[in-house]
C-alpha atoms as a PDB file:
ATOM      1  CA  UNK A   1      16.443 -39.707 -42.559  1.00  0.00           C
ATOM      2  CA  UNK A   2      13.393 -37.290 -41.983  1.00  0.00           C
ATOM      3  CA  UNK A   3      13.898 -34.251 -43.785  1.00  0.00           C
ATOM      4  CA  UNK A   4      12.340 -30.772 -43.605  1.00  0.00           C
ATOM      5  CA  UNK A   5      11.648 -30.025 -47.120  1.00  0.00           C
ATOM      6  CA  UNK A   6       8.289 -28.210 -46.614  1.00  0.00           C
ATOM      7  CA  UNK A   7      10.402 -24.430 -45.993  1.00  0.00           C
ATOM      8  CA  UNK A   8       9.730 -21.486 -48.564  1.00  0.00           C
ATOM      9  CA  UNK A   9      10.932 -19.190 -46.119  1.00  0.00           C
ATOM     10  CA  UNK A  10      14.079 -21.298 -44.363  1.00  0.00           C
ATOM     11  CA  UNK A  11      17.116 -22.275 -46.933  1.00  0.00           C
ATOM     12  CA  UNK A  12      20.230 -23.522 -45.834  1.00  0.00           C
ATOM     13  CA  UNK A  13      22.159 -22.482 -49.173  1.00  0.00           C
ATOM     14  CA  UNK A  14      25.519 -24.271 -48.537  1.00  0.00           C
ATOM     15  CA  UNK A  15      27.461 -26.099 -45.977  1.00  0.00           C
ATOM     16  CA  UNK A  16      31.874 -25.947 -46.208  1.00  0.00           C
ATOM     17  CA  UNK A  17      34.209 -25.416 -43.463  1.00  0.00           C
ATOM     18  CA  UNK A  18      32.175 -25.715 -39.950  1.00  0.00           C
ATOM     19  CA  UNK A  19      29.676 -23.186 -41.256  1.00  0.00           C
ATOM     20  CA  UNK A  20      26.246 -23.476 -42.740  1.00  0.00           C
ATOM     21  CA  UNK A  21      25.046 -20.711 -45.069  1.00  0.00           C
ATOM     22  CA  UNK A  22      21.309 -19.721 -44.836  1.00  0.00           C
ATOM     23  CA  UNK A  23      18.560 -17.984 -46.114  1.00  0.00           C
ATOM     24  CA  UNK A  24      16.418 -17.028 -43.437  1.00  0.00           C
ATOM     25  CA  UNK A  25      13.288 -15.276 -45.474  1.00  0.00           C
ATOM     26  CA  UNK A  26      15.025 -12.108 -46.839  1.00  0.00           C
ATOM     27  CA  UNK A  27      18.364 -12.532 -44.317  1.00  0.00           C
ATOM     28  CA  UNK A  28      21.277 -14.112 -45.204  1.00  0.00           C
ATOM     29  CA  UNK A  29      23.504 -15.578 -42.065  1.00  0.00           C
ATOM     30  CA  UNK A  30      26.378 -17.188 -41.416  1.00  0.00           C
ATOM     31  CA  UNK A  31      26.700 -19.924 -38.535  1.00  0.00           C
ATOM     32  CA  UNK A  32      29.195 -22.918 -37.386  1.00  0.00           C
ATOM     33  CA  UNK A  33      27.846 -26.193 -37.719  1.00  0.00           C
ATOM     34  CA  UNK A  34      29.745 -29.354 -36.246  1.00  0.00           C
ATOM     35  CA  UNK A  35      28.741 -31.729 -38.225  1.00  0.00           C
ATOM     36  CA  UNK A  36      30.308 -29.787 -41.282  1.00  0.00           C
ATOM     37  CA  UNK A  37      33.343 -31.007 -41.759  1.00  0.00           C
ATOM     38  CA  UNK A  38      34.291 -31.302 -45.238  1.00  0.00           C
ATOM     39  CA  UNK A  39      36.383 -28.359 -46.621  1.00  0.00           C
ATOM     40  CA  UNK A  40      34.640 -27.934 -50.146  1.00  0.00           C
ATOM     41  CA  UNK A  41      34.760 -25.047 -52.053  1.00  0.00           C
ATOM     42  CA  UNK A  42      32.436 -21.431 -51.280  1.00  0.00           C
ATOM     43  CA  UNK A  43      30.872 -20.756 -54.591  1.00  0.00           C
ATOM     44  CA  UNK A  44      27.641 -18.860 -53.310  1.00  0.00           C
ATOM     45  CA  UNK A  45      28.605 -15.058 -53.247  1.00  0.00           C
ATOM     46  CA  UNK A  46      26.521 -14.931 -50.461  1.00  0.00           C
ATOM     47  CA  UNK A  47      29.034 -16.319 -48.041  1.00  0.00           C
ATOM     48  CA  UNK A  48      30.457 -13.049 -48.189  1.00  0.00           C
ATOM     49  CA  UNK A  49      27.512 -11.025 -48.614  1.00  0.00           C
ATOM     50  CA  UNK A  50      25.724 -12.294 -45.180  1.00  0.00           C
ATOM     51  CA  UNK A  51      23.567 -10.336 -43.091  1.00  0.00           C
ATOM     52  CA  UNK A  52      25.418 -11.923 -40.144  1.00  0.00           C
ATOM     53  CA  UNK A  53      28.264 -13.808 -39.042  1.00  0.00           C
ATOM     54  CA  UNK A  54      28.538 -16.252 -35.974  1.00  0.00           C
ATOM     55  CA  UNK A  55      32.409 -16.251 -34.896  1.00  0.00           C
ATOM     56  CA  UNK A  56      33.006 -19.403 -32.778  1.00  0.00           C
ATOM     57  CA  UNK A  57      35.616 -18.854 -30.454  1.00  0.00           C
ATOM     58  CA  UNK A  58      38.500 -21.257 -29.633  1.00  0.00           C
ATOM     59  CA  UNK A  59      38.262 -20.453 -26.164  1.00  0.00           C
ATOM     60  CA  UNK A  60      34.348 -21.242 -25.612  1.00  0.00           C
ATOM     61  CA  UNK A  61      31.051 -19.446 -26.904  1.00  0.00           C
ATOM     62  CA  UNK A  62      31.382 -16.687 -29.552  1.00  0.00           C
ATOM     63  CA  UNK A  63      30.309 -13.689 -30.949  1.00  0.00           C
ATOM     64  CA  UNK A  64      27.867 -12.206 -33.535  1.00  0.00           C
ATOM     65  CA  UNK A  65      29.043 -10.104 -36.331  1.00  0.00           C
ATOM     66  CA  UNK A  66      26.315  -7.971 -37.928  1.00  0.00           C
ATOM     67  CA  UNK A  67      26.453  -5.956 -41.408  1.00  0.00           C
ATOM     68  CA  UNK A  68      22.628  -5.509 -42.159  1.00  0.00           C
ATOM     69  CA  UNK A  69      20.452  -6.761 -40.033  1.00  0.00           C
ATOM     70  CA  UNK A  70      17.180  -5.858 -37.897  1.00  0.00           C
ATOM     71  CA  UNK A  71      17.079  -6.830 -34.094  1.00  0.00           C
ATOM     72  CA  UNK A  72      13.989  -8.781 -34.541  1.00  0.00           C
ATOM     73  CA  UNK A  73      12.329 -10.433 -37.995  1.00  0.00           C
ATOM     74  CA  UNK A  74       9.883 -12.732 -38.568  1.00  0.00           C
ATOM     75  CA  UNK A  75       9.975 -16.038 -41.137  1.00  0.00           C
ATOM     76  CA  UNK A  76       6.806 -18.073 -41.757  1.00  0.00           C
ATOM     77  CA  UNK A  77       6.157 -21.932 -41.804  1.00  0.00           C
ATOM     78  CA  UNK A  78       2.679 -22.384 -43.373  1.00  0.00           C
ATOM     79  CA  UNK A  79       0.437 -21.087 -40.875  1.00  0.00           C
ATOM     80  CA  UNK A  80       2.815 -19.985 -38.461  1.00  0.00           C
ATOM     81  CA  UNK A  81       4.852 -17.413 -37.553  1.00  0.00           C
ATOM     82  CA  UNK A  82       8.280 -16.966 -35.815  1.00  0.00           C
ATOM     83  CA  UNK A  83      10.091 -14.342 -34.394  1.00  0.00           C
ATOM     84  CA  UNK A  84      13.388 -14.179 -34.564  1.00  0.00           C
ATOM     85  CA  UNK A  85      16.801 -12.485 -33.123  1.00  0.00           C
ATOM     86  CA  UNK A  86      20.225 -13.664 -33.274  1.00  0.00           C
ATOM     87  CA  UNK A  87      21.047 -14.168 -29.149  1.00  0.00           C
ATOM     88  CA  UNK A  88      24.202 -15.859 -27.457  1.00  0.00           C
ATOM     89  CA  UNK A  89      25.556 -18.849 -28.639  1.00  0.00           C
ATOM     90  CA  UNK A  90      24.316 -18.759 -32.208  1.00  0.00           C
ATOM     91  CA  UNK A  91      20.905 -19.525 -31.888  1.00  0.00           C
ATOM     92  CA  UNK A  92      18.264 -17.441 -33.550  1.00  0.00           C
ATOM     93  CA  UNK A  93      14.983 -18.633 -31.715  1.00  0.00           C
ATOM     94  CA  UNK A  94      14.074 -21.492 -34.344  1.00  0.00           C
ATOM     95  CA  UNK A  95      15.522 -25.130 -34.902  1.00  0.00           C
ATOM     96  CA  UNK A  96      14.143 -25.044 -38.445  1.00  0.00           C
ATOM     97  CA  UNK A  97      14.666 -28.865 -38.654  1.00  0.00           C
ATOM     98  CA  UNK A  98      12.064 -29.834 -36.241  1.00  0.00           C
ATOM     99  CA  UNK A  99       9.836 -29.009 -38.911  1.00  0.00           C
ATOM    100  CA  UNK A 100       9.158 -32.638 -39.703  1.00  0.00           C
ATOM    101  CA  UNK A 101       7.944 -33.171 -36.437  1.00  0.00           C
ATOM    102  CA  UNK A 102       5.947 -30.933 -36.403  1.00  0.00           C
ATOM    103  CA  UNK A 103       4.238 -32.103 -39.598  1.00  0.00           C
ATOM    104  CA  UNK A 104       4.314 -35.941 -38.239  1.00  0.00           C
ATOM    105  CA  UNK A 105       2.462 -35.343 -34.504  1.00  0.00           C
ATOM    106  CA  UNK A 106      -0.031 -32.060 -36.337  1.00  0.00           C
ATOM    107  CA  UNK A 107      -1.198 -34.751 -38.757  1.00  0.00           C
ATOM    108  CA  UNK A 108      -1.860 -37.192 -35.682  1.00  0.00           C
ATOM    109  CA  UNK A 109      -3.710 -34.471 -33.623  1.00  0.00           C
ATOM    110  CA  UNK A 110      -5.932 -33.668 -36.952  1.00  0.00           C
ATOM    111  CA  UNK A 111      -7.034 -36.893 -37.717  1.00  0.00           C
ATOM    112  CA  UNK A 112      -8.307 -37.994 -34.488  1.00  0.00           C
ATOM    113  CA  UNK A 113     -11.076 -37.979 -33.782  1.00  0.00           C
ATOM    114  CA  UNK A 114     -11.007 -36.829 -29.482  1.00  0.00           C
ATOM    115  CA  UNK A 115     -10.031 -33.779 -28.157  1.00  0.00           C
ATOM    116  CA  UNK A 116      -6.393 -34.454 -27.690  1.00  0.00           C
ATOM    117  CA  UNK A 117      -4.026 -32.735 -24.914  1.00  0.00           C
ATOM    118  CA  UNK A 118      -0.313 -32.762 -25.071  1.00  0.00           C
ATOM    119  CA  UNK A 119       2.682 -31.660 -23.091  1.00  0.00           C
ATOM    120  CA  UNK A 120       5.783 -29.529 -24.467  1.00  0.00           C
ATOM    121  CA  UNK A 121       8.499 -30.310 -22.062  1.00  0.00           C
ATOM    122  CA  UNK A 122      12.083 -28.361 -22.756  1.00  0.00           C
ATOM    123  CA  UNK A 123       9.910 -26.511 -24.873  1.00  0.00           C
ATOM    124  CA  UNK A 124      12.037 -23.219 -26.001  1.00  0.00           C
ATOM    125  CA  UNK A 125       9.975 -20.677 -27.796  1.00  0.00           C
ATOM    126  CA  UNK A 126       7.071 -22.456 -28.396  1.00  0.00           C
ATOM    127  CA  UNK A 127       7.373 -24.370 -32.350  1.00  0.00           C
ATOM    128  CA  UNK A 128       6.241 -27.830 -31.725  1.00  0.00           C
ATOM    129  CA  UNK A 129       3.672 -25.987 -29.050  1.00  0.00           C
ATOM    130  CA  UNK A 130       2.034 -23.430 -31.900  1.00  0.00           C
ATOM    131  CA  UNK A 131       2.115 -26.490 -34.187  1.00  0.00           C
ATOM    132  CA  UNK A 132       0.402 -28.972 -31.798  1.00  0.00           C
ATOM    133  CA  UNK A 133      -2.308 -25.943 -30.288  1.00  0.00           C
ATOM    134  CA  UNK A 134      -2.795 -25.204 -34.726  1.00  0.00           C
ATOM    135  CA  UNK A 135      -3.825 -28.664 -35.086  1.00  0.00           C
ATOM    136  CA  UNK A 136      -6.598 -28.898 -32.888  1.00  0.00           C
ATOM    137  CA  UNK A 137      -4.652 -29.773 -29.416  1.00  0.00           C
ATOM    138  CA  UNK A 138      -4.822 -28.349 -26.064  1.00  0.00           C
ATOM    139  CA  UNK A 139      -1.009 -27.710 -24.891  1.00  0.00           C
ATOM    140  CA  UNK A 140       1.173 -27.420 -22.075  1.00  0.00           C
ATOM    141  CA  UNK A 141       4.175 -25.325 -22.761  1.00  0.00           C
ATOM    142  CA  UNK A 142       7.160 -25.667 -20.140  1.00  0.00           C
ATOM    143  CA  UNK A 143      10.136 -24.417 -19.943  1.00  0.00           C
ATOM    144  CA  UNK A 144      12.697 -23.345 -17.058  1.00  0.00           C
ATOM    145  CA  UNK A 145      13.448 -20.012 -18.929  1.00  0.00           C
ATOM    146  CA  UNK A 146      11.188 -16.828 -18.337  1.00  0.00           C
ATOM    147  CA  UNK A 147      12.571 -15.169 -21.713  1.00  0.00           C
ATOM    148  CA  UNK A 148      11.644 -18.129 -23.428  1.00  0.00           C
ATOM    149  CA  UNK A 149       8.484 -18.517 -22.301  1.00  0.00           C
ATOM    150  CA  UNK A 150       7.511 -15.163 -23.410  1.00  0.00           C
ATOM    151  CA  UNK A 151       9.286 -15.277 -26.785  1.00  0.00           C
ATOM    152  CA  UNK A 152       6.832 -18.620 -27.222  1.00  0.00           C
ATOM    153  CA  UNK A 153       4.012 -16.518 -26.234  1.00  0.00           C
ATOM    154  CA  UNK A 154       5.254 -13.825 -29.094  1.00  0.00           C
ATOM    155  CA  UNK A 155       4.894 -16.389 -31.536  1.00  0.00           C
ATOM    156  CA  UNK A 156       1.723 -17.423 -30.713  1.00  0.00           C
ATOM    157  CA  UNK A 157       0.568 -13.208 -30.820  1.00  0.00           C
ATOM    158  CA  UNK A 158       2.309 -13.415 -34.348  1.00  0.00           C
ATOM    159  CA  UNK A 159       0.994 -17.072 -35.376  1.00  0.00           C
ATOM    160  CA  UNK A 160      -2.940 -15.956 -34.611  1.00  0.00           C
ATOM    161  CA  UNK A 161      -2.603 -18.258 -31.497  1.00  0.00           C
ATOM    162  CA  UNK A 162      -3.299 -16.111 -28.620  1.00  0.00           C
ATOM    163  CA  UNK A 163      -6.250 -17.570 -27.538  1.00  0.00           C
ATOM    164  CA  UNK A 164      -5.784 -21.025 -28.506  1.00  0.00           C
ATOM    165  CA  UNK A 165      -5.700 -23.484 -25.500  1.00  0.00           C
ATOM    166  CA  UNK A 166      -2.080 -23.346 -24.419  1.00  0.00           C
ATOM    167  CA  UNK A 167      -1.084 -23.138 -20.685  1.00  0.00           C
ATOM    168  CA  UNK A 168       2.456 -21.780 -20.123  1.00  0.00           C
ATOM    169  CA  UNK A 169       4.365 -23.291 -17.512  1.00  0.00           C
ATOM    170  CA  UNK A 170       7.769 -21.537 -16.794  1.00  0.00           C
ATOM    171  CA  UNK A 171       9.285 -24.246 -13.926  1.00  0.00           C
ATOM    172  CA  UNK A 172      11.779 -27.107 -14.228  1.00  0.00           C
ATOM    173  CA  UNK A 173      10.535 -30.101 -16.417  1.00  0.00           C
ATOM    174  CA  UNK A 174      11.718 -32.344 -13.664  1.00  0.00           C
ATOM    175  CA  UNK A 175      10.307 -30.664 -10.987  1.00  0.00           C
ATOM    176  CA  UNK A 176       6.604 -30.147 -13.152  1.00  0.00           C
ATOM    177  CA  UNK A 177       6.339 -34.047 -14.190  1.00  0.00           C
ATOM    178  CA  UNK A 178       6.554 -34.524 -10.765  1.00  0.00           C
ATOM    179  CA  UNK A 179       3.872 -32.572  -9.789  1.00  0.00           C
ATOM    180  CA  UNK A 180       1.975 -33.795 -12.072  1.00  0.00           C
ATOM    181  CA  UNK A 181       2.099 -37.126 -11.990  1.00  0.00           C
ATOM    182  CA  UNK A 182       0.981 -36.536  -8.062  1.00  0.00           C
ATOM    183  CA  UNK A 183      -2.045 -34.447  -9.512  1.00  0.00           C
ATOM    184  CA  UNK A 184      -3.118 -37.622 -11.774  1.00  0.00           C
ATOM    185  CA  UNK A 185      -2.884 -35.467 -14.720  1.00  0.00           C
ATOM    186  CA  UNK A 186      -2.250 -37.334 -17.971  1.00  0.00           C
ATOM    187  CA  UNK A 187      -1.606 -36.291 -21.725  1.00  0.00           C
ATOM    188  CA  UNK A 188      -2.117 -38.143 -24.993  1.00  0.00           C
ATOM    189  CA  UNK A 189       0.639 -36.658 -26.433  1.00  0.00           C
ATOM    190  CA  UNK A 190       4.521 -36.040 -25.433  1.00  0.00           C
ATOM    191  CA  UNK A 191       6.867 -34.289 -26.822  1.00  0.00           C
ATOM    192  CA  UNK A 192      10.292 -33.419 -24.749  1.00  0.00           C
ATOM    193  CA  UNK A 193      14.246 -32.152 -26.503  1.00  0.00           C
ATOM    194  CA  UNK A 194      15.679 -32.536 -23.288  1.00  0.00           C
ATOM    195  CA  UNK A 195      19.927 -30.223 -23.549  1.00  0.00           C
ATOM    196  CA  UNK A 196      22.995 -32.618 -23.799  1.00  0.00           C
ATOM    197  CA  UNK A 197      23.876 -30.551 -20.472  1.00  0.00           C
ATOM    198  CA  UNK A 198      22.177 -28.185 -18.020  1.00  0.00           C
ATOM    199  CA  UNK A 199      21.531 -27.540 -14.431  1.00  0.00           C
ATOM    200  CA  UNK A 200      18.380 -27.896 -12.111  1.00  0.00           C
ATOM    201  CA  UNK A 201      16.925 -25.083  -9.876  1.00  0.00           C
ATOM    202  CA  UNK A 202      18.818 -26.204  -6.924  1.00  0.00           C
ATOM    203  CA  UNK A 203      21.559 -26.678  -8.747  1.00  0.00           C
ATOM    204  CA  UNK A 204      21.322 -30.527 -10.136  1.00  0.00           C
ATOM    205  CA  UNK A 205      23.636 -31.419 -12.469  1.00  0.00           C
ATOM    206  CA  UNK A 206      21.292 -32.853 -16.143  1.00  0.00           C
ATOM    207  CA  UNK A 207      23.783 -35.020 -18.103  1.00  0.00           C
ATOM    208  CA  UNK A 208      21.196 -36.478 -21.283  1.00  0.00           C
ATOM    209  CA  UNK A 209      23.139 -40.145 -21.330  1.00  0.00           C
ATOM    210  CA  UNK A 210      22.279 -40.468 -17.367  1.00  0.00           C
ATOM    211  CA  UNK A 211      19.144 -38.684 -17.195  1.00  0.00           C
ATOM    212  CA  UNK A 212      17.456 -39.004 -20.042  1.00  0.00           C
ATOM    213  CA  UNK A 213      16.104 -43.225 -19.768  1.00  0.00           C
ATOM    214  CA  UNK A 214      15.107 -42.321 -16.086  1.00  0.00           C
ATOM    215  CA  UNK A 215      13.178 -39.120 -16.898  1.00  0.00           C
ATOM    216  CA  UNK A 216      11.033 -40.577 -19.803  1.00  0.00           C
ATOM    217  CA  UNK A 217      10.246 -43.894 -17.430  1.00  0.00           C
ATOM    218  CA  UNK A 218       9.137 -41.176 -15.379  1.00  0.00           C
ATOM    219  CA  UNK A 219       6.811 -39.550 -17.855  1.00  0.00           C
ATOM    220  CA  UNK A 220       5.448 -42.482 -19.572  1.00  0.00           C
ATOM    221  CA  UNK A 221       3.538 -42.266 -16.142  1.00  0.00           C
ATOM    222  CA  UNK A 222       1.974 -39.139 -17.621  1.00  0.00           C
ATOM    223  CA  UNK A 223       0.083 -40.546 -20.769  1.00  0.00           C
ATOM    224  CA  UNK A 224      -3.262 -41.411 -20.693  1.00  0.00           C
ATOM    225  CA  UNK A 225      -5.271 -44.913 -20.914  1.00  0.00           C
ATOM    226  CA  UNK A 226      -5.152 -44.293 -25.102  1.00  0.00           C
ATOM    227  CA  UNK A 227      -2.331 -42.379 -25.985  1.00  0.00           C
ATOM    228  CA  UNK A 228      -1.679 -41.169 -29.572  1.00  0.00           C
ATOM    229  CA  UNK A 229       2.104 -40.594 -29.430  1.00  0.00           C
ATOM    230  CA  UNK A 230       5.451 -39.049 -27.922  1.00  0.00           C
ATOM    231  CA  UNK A 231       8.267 -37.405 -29.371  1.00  0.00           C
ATOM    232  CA  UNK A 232      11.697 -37.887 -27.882  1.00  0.00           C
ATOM    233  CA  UNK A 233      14.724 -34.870 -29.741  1.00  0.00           C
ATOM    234  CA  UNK A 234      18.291 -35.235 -29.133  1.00  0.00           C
ATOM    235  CA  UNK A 235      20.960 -33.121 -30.183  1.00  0.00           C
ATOM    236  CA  UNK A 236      23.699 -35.057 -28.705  1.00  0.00           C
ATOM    237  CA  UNK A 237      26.102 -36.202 -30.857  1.00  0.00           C
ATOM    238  CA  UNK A 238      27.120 -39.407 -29.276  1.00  0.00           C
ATOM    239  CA  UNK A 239      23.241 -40.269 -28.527  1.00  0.00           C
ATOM    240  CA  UNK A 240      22.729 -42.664 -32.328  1.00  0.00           C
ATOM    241  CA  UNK A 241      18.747 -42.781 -32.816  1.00  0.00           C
ATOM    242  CA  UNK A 242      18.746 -46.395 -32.216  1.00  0.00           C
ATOM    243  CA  UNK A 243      18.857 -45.490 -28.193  1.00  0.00           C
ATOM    244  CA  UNK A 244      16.209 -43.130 -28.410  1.00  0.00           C
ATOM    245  CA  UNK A 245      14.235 -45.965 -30.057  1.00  0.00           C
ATOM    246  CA  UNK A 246      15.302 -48.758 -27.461  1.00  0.00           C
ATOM    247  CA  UNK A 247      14.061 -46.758 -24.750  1.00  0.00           C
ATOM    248  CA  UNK A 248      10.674 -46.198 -26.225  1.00  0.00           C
ATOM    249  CA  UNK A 249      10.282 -49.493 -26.869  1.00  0.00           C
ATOM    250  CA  UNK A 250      11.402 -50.040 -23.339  1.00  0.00           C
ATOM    251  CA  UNK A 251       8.697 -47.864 -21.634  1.00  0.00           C
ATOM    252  CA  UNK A 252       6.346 -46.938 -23.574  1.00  0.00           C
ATOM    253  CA  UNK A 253       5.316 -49.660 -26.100  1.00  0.00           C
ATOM    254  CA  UNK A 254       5.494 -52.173 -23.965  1.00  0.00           C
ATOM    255  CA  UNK A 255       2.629 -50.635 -22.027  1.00  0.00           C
ATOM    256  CA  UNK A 256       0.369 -49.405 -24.926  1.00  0.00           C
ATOM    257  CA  UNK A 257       1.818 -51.079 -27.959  1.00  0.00           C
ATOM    258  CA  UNK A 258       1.842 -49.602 -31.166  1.00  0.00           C
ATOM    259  CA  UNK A 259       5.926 -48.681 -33.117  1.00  0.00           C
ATOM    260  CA  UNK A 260       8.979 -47.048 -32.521  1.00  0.00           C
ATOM    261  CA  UNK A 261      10.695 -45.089 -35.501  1.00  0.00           C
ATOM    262  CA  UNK A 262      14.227 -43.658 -35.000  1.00  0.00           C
ATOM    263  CA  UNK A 263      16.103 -42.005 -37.372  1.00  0.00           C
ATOM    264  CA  UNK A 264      18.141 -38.807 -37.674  1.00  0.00           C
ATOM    265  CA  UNK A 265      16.711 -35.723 -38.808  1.00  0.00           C
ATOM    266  CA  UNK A 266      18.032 -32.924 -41.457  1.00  0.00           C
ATOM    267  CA  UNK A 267      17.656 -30.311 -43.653  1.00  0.00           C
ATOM    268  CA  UNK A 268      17.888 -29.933 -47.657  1.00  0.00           C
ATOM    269  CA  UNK A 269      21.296 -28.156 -48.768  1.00  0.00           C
ATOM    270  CA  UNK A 270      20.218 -26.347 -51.655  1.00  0.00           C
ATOM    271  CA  UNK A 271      23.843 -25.964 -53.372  1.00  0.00           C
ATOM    272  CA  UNK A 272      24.363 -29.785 -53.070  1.00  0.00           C
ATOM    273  CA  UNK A 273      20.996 -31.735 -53.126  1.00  0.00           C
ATOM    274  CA  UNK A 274      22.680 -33.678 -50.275  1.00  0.00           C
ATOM    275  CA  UNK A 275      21.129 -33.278 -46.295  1.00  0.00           C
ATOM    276  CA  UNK A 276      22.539 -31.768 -43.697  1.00  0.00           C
ATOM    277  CA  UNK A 277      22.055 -34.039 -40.233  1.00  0.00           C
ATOM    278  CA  UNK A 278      20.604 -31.886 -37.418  1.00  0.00           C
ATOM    279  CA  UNK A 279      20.020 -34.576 -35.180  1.00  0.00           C
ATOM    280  CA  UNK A 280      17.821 -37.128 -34.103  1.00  0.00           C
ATOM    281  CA  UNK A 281      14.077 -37.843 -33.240  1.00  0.00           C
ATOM    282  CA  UNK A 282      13.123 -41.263 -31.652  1.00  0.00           C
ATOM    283  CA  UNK A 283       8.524 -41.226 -32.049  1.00  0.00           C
ATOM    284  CA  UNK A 284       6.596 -43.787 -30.752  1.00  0.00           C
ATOM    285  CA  UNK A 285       2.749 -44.045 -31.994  1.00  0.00           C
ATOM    286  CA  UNK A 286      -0.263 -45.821 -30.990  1.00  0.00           C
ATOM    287  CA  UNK A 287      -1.472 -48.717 -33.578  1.00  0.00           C
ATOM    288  CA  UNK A 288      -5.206 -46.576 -33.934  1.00  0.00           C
END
């Protein structure tokens, strides 16, 4: 498994009942988790000293419960900054996980020895963007969602990144590949975490198990003559990291060569020493 364990500011404390506890720099919250099934016993006296409480409901969705905390906070991760605030459906603006992607492509990006461009598709509020534009890349930041967009740009402001070469794209990923691939632009880098579920402008039903193969076929058309990698995130469930590598293998090393890696992704539980699964990452890379 690839772990995040580079976090000073990010902790999740302990995992019991559907619910993670964690640290998140000097808040405390409380949100469900589905992987967390076992039923083990709430020791931390933080559980009931949170900052904030998640409430699944049984019906759908949820609701926040807050005790002490600010609309808006920031947490570091080396040389960036995020800003976050709790928002609908649990979510705080930060899949702390992703971390150890972030530290796989940057590494990539600052050891070659090109100018490297890369494209962000699905790409939320901006973390594997700021972390590919702090490495030396020029990025393309897309997303369907105005608000995230702009929270991405926020984080850049707050990461020192304002005027580092990222263009921000708010349009359906879809929709901009596309166009792009029509404009003979190409990237050397890919990174997409394509929903389980969602719906196109027009209203076109995304499914990940139906779309997903066809839309990175499609993008592979994207990458230039030398590539240096691409990034393929999956929160579904029922999606093992063995398919994210088959396809990889499938369309893009077959054309540049190189490896596929798969494996699941997590994050250190401090209580236990065990790792929480958040996941699953399928990279490919080029053999220079």
């Amino acid at each position: 498994m690839w772990v995040a364990e580079n976090w000073k500011e990010y902790e999740v404390i302990d995992t019991s009942c559907g619910e993670k506890l964690e640290r998140w720099g000097r808040y405390v919250l409380v949100r469900p988790d589905p992987q967390v099934i076992w039923q083990t016993e709430k020791k931390d006296k933080r559980w009931k000293q949170r900052n904030g409480h998640y409430h699944r409901s049984k019906k759908g969705g949820g609701e926040w419960e807050f005790f002490d905390l600010p609309q808006q906070w920031s947490i570091r991760y080396k040389e960036l900054i995020f800003q976050l605030k709790p928002f609908h459906f649990k979510h705080t603006g930060l899949f702390p996980e992703q971390a150890v992607n972030w530290d796989w492509f940057g590494e990539k990006i600052r050891t070659c020895s090109r100018p490297v461009k890369v494209l962000n598709l699905f790409a939320y509020t901006g973390g594997a963007s700021l972390a590919a534009a702090l490495a030396g890349a020029s990025v393309t930041h897309v997303d369907a969602s105005k608000g995230m967009v702009g929270w991405a740009k926020e984080n850049a402001k707050s990461s020192g990144l304002s005027d580092a070469p990222i263009r921000w794209i708010v349009d359906d990923c879809v929709k901009f590949v596309e166009r792009e691939i029509r404009r003979g632009n190409t990237y050397d880098g890919i990174i997409m975490d394509p929903p389980s579920y969602g719906r196109g402008p027009k209203g076109e039903i995304w499914k990940i198990e139906e779309k997903l193969y066809h839309f990175v076929k499609q993008t592979a058309n994207l990458l230039s003559k030398k590539p240096l990698f691409f990034l393929i995130n999956s929160y579904t469930t029922g999606l093992a990291p063995a398919v994210l590598q088959y396809i990889l293998s499938a369309e893009v090393q077959a054309g540049f060569g190189g490896r596929v890696l798969s494996d699941e992704i997590g994050l250190p539980v401090s209580s236990t020493g065990l790792i929480l699964p958040c996941g699953a990452s399928g990279r490919w890379e080029s053999a220079v």
